[in-house]
Protein backbone atom coordinates (compact mmCIF):
# COMPACT_ATOMS: atom_id res chain seq x y z
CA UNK A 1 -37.81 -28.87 -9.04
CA UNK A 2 -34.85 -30.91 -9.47
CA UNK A 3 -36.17 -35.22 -8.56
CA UNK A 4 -32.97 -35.93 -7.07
CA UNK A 5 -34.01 -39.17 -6.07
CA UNK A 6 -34.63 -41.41 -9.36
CA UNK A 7 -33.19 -44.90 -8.49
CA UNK A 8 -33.89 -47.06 -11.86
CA UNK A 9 -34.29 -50.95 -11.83
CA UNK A 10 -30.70 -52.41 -11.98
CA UNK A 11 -26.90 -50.89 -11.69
CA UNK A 12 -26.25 -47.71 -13.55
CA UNK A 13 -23.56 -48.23 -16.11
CA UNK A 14 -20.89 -45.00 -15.26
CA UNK A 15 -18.84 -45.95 -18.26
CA UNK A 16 -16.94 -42.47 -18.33
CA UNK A 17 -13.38 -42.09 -17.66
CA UNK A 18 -13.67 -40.91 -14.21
CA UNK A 19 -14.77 -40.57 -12.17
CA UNK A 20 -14.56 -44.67 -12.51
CA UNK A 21 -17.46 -47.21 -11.11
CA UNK A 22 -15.97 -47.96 -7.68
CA UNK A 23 -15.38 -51.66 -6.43
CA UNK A 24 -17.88 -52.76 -3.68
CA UNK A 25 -14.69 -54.19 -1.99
CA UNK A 26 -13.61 -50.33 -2.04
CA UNK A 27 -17.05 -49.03 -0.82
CA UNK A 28 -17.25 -51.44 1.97
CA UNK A 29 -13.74 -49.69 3.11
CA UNK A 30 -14.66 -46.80 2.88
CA UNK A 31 -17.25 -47.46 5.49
CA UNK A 32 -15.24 -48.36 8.18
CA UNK A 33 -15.60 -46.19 11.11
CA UNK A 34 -13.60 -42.76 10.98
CA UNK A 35 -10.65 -42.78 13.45
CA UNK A 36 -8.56 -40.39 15.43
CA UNK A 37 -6.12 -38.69 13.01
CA UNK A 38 -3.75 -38.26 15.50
CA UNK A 39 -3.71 -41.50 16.84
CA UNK A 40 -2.19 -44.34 16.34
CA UNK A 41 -4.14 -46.76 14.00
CA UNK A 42 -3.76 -43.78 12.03
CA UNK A 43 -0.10 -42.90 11.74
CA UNK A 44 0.03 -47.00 10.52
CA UNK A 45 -2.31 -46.70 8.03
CA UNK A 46 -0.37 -43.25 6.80
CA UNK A 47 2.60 -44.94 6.51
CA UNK A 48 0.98 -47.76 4.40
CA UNK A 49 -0.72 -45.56 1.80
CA UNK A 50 2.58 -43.98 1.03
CA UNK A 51 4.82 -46.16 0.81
CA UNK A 52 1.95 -48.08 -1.26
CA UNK A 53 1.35 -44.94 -3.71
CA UNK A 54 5.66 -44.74 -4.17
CA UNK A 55 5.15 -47.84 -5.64
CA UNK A 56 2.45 -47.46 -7.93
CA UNK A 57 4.00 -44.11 -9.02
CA UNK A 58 7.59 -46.24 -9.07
CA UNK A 59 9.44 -43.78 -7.01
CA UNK A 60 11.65 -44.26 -4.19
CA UNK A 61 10.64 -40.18 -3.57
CA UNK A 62 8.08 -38.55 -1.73
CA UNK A 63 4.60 -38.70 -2.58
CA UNK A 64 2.15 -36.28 -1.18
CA UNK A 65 -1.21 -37.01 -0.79
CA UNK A 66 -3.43 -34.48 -0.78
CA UNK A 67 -7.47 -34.28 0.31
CA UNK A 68 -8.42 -32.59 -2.89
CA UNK A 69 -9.27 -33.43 -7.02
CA UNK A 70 -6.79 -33.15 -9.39
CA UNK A 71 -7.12 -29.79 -10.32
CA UNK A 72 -5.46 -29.09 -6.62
CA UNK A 73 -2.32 -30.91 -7.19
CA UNK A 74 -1.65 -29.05 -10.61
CA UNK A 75 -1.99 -25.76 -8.30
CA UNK A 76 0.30 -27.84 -5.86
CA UNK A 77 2.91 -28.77 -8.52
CA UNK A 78 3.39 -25.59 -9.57
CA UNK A 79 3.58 -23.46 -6.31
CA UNK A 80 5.46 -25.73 -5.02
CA UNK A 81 8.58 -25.33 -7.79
CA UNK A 82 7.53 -21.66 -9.01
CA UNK A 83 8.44 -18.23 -8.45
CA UNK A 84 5.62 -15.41 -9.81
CA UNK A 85 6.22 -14.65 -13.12
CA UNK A 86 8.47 -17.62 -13.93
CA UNK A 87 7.66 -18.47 -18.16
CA UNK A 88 6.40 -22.10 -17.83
CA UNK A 89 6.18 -24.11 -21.06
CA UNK A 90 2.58 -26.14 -21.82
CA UNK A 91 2.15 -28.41 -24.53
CA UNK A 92 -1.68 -28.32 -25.92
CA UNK A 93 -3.05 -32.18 -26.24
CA UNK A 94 -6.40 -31.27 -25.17
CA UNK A 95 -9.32 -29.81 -23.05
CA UNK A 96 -7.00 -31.09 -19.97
CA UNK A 97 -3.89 -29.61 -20.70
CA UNK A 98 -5.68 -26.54 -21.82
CA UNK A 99 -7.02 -26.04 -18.51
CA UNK A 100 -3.70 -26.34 -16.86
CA UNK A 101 -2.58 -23.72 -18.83
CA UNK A 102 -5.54 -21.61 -17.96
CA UNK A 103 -4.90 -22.43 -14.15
CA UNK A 104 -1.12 -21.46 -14.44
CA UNK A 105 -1.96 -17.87 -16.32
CA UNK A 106 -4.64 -17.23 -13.36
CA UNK A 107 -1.82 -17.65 -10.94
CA UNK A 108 0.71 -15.24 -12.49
CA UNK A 109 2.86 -17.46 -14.23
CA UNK A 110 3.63 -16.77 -17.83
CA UNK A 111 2.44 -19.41 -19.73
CA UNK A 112 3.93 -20.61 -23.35
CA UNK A 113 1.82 -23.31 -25.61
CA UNK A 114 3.27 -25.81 -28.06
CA UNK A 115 0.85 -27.59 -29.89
CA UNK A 116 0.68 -30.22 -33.03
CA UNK A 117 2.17 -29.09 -36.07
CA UNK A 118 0.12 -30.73 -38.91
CA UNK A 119 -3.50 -30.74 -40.21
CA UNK A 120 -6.56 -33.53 -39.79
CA UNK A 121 -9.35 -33.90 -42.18
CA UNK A 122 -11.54 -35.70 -39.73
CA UNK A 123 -11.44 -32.78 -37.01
CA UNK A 124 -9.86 -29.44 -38.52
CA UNK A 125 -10.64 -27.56 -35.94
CA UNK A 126 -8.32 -29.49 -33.27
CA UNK A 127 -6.12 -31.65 -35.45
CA UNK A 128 -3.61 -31.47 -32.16
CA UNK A 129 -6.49 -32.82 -30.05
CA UNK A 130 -6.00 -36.03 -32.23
CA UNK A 131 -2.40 -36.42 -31.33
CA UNK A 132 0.12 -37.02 -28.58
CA UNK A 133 2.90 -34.62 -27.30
CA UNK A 134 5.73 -33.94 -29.62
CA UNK A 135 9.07 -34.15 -27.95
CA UNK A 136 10.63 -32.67 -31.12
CA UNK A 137 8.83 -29.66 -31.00
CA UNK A 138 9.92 -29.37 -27.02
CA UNK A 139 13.76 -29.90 -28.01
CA UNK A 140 13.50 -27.45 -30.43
CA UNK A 141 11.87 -24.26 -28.22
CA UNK A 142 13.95 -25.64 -25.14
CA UNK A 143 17.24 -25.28 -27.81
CA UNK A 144 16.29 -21.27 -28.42
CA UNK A 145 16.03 -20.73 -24.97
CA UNK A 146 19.55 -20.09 -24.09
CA UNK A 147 19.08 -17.94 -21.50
CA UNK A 148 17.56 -20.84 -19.25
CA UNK A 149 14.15 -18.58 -19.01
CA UNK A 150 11.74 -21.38 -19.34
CA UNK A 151 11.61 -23.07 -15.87
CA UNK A 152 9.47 -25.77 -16.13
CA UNK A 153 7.55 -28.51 -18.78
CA UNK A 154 3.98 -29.39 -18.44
CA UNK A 155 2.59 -32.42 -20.68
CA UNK A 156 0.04 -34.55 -20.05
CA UNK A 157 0.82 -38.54 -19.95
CA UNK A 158 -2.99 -39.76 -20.49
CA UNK A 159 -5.78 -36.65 -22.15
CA UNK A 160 -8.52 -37.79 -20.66
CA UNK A 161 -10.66 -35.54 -23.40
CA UNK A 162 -9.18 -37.58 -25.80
CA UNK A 163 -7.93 -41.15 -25.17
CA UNK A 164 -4.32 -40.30 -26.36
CA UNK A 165 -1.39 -41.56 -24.00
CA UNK A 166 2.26 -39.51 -24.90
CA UNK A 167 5.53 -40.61 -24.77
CA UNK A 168 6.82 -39.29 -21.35
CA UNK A 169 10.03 -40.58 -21.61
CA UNK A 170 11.07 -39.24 -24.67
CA UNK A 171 10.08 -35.80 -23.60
CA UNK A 172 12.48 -36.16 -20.67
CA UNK A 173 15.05 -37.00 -23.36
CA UNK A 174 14.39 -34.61 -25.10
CA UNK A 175 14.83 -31.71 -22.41
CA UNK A 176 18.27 -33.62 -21.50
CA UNK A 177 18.95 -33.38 -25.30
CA UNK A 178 18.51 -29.92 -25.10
CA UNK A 179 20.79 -29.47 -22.53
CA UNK A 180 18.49 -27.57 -20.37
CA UNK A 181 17.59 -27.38 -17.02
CA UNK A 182 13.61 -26.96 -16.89
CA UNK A 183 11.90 -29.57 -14.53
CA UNK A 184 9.47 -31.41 -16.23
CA UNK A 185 6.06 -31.50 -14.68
CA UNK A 186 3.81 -34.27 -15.45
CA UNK A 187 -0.31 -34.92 -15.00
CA UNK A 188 -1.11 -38.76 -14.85
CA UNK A 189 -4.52 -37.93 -13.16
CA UNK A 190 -6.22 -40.53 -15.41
CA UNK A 191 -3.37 -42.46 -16.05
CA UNK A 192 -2.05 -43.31 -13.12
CA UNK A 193 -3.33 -47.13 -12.64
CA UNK A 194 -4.37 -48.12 -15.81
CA UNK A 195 -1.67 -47.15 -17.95
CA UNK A 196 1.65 -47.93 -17.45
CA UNK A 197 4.03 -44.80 -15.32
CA UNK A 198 7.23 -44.28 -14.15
CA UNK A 199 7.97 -41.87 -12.25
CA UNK A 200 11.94 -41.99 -11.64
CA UNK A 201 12.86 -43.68 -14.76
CA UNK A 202 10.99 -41.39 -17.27
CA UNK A 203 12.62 -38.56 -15.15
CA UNK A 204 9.54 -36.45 -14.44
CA UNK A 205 10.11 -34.21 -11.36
CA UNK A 206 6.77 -33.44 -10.10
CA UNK A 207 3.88 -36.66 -11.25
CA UNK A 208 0.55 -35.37 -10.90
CA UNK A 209 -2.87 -37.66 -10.05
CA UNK A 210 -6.16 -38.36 -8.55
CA UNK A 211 -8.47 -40.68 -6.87
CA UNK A 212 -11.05 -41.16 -8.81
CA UNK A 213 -9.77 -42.69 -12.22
CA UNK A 214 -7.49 -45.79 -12.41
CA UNK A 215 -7.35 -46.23 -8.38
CA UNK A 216 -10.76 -46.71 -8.78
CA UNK A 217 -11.71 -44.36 -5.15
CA UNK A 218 -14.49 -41.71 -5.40
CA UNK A 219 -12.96 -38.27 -6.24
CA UNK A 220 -11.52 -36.30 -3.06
CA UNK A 221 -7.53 -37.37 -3.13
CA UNK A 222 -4.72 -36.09 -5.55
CA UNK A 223 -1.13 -36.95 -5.59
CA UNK A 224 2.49 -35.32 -5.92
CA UNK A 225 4.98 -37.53 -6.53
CA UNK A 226 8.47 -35.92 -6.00
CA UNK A 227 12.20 -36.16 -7.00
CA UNK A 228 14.98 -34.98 -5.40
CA UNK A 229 15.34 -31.77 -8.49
CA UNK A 230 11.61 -30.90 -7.59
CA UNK A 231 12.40 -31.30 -3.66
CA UNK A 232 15.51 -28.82 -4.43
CA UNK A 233 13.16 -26.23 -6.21
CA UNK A 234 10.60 -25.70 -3.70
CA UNK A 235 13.42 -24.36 -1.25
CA UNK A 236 13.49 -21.12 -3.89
CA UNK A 237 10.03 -21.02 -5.16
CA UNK A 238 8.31 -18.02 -3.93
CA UNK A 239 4.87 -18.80 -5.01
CA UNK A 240 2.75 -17.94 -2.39
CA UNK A 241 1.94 -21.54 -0.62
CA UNK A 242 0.37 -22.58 2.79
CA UNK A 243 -1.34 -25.50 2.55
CA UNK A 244 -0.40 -26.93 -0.39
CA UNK A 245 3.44 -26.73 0.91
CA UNK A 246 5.41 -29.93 0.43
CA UNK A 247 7.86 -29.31 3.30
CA UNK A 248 5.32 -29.49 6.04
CA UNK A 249 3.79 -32.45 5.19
CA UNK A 250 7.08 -34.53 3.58
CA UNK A 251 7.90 -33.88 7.29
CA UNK A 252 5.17 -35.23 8.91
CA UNK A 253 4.66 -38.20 6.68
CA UNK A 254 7.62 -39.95 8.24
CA UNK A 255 5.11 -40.65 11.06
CA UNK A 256 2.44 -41.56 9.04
CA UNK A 257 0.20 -37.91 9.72
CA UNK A 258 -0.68 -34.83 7.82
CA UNK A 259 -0.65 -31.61 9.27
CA UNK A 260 -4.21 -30.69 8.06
CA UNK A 261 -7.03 -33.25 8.79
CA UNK A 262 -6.57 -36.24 5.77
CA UNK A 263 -9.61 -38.01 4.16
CA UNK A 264 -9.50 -40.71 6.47
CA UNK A 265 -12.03 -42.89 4.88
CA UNK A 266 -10.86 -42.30 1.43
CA UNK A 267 -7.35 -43.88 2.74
CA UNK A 268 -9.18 -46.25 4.07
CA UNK A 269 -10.59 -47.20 0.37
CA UNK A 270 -6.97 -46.08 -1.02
CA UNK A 271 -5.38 -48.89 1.46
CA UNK A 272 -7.73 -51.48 -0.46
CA UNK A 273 -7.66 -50.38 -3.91
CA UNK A 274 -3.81 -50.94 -3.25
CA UNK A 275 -3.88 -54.03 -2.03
CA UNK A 276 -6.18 -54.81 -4.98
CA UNK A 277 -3.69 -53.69 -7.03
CA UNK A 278 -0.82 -55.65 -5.48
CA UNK A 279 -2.81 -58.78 -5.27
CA UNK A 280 -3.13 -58.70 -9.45
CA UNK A 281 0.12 -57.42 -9.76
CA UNK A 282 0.53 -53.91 -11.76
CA UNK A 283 1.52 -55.79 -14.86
CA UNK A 284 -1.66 -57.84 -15.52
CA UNK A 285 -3.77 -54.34 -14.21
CA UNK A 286 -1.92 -52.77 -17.34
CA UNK A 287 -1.93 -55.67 -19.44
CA UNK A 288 -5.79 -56.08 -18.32
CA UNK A 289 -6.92 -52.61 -19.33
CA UNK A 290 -4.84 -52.88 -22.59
CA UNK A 291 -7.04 -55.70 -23.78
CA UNK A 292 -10.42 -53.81 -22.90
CA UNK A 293 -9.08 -51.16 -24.33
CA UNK A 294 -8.50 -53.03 -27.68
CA UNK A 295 -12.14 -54.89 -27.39
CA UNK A 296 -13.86 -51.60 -27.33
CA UNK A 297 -11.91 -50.43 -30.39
CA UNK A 298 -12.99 -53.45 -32.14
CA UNK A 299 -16.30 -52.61 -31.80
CA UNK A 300 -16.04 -48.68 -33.02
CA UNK A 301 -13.70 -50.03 -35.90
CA UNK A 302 -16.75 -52.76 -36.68
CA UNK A 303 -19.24 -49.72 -36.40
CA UNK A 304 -17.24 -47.78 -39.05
CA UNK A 305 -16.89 -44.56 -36.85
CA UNK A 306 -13.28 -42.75 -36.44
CA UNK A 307 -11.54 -43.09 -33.03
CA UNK A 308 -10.12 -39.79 -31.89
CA UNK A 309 -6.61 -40.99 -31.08
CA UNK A 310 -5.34 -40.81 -34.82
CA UNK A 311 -1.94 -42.44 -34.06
CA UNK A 312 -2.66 -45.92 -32.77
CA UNK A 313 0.79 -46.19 -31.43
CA UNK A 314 -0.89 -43.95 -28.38
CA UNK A 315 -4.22 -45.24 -27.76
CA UNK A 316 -5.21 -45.04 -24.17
CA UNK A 317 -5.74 -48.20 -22.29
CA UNK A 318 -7.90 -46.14 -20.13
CA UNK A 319 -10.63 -44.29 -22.52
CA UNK A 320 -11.79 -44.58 -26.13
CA UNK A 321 -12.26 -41.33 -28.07
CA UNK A 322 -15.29 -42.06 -30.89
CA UNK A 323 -15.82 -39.45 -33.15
CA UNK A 324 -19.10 -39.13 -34.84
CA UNK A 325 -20.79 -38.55 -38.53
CA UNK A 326 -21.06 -34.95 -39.69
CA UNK A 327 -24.29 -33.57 -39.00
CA UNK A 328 -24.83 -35.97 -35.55
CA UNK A 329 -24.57 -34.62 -32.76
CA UNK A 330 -22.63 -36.45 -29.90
CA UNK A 331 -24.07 -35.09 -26.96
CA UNK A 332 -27.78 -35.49 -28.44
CA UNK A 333 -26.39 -39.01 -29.02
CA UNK A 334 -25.39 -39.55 -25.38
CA UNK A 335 -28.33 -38.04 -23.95
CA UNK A 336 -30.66 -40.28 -25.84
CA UNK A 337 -28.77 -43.32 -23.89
CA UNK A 338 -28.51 -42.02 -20.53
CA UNK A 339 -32.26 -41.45 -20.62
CA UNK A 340 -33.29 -45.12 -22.84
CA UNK A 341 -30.68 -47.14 -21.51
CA UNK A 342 -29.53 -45.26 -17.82
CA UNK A 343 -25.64 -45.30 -19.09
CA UNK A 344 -23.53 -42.54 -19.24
CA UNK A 345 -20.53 -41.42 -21.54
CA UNK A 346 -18.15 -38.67 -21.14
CA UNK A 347 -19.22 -35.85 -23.12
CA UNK A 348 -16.89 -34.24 -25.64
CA UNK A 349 -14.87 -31.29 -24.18
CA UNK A 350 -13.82 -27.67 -25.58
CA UNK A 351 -13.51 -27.93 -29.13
CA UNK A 352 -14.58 -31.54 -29.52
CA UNK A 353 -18.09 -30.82 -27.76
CA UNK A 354 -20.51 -32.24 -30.31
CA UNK A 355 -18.56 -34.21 -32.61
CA UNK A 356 -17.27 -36.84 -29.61
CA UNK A 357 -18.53 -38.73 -27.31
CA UNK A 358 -15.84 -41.05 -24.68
CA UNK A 359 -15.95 -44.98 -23.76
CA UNK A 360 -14.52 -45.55 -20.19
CA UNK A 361 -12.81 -48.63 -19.36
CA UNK A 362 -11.04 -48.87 -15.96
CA UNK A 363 -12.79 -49.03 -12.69
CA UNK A 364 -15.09 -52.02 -11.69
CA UNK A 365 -15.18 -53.63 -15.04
CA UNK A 366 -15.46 -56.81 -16.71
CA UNK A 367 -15.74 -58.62 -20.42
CA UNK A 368 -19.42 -58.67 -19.80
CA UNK A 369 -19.62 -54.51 -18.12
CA UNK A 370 -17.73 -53.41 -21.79
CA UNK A 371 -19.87 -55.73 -24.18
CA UNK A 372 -23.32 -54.21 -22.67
CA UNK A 373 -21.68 -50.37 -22.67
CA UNK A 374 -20.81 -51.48 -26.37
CA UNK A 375 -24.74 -53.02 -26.37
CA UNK A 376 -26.23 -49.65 -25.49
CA UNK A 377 -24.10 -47.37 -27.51
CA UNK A 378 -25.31 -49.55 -30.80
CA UNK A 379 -28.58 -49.43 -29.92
CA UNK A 380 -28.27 -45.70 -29.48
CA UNK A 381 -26.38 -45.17 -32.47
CA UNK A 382 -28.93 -46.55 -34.54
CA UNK A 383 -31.80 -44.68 -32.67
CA UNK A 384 -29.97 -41.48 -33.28
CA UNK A 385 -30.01 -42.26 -37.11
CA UNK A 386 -26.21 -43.12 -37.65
CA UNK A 387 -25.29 -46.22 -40.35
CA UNK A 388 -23.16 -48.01 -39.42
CA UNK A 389 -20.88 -50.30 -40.92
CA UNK A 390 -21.06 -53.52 -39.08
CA UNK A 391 -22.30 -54.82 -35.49
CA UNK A 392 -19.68 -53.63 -33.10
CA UNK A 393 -21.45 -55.82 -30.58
CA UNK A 394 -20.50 -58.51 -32.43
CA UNK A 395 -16.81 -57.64 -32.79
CA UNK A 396 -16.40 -57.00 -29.44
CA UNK A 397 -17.67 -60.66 -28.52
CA UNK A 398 -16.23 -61.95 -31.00
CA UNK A 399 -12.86 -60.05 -29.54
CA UNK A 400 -13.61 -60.91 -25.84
CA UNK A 401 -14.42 -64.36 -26.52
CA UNK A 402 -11.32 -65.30 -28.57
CA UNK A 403 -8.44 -63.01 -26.53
């Protein structure tokens, strides 16, 4: 039988990349007693969580919220702007965007994938899983498609199975370059934040996200964010679509109400991680998770071990990819520390399972959260038999102390 109730001494250190350790400030929200979803009190807080996610998303568009996980508002995104049949194209960065793809085939749609052109010593097997999105590559297909078949884009802004953040903006460049009129569909479910997004001035037309990753919230709310192109499609699409329908709710979000039942106390904990948000100020949150971000790779540089983003121009401020030694496995590795230390790391996913294991760095963190993460993954390297090159513990103090 399954103990399901094993409570340790001390906090357990959740230092994957999302679901993300969860602010007491948040939890305490959360709490608060559940209300009448049709009255009142409600409609105002409605009307506060939307106009507050427009901002974080930097739209002056709709955004619809949705009581589901991420994987939901990819469905929503795409029957929402679809027809059955229509040829969408995907670009591969990942376990992530590979599952997208996989979601889009199930529903009928028929699905094209672009990945990296080029080779990698380090991981042969997924040399694209080391890289970001290549807008060249997009202008190119989108340039042979003169017939307009290809309807929409699909990229995705932060891999969360990798720690590599793309270049958003120049694939919306590079679809205008091209002359072509495809909508460009966009998943920031682990970006959205952490990492720095723009919704109307990259020029995506559907922005895709969740709960439980850089808004710091438990999992159970995902995000559309609209523009006026995307708005325009869903009057054609004929992809079967009840209640993920945009037009519904756009509707009755000028009151403030849904026309399902919302996850009113998960708005109640999105209403603070906002105001958390817009108390720091979305520049220092970025600028915040940047520098964690860079004290982490300090360490994994120290410890001599390769870091699964290969171009450093697109490391995520949100994750750390850490690819281990030939011959060591990473989920042997991981498991060793969950059960000495009672942390645990994000696993490696599809082709990288075994040979990766994931730092998370966004959520209720600190200088002093990141240097004991960094603490118990040396400890466990060296349990697990890996040499390393230096002390990353020492790096990363060294980093945190002196930044």
């Amino acid at each position: 039988m399954i103990k399901l109730d094993f409570h340790p001494t001390g906090r357990h250190f959740l230092q994957i990349p999302g679901p993300s350790p969860v602010p007491d400030r948040i939890l305490r929200a959360i709490s608060y007693p559940t209300i009448d979803h049709r009255g009142p009190e409600f409609g105002a807080l409605g009307l506060k969580v939307i106009a507050g996610m427009q901002k974080i998303f930097k739209t002056r568009h709709p955004v619809v919220i949705y009581p589901a996980s991420g994987t939901g508002a990819w469905e929503a995104a795409l029957v929402n702007t679809l027809s059955p049949g229509d040829h969408v194209l995907m670009f591969e960065t990942g376990q992530f965007a590979s599952l997208w793809n996989k979601l889009a085939t199930r529903m009928g749609l028929k699905t094209e994938i672009l990945s990296y052109q080029g080779s990698d010593e380090v991981l042969p097997q997924a040399p694209g899983w080391r890289q970001g999105v290549q807008a060249d590559l997009i202008f190119d297909r989108l340039k042979q498609d003169t017939g307009h078949s290809i309807k929409a884009v699909c990229v995705v802004h932060n891999e969360t199975s990798t720690g590599v953040t793309s270049d958003i903006a120049a694939v919306r460049k590079a679809i205008d370059a091209a002359k072509h009129p495809a909508l460009l569909l966009v998943d920031t479910i682990s970006g959205l934040g952490s990492a720095d997004y723009r919704h109307d001035e990259w020029g995506a037309d559907v922005s895709i996200s969740g709960s439980q990753k850089g808004l710091m919230l438990p999992p159970g709310i995902s995000f559309n964010a609209l523009s006026p192109r995307a708005i325009e499609a869903s009057k054609s699409a004929k992809m079967p679509r009840a209640f993920w329908a945009w037009d519904e709710i756009v509707d009755m979000n000028k009151g403030g109400y849904w026309p399902s039942t919302s996850s009113t106390n998960l708005l109640y904990g999105l209403s603070e991680a906002q105001d958390m948000i817009e108390e720091e100020g979305m520049d220092q949150v970025f600028a915040r998770h940047q520098r964690w971000a860079k004290g982490v790779r300090s360490a994994v540089q120290a410890w001599g071990l390769p870091i699964q983003c290969a171009d450093p121009k697109l490391y995520s401020p949100v994750l750390t990819g850490v690819i281990t030694p030939d011959g060591i496995d990473a989920d042997a590795v991981r498991q060793l520390i969950q059960k000495r230390f009672d942390m645990s790391l994000g696993t490696g996913l599809g082709k990288l399972k075994g040979r990766m294991f994931r730092i998370g760095h966004l959520g209720d963190s600190n200088d002093l959260t990141l240097l004991a993460t960094l603490t118990g993954i040396e400890m466990g390297l060296k349990l697990s038999g890996v040499k390393l090159s230096g002390s990353g513990v020492q790096a990363g103090m060294d980093y945190f102390s002196q930044s």
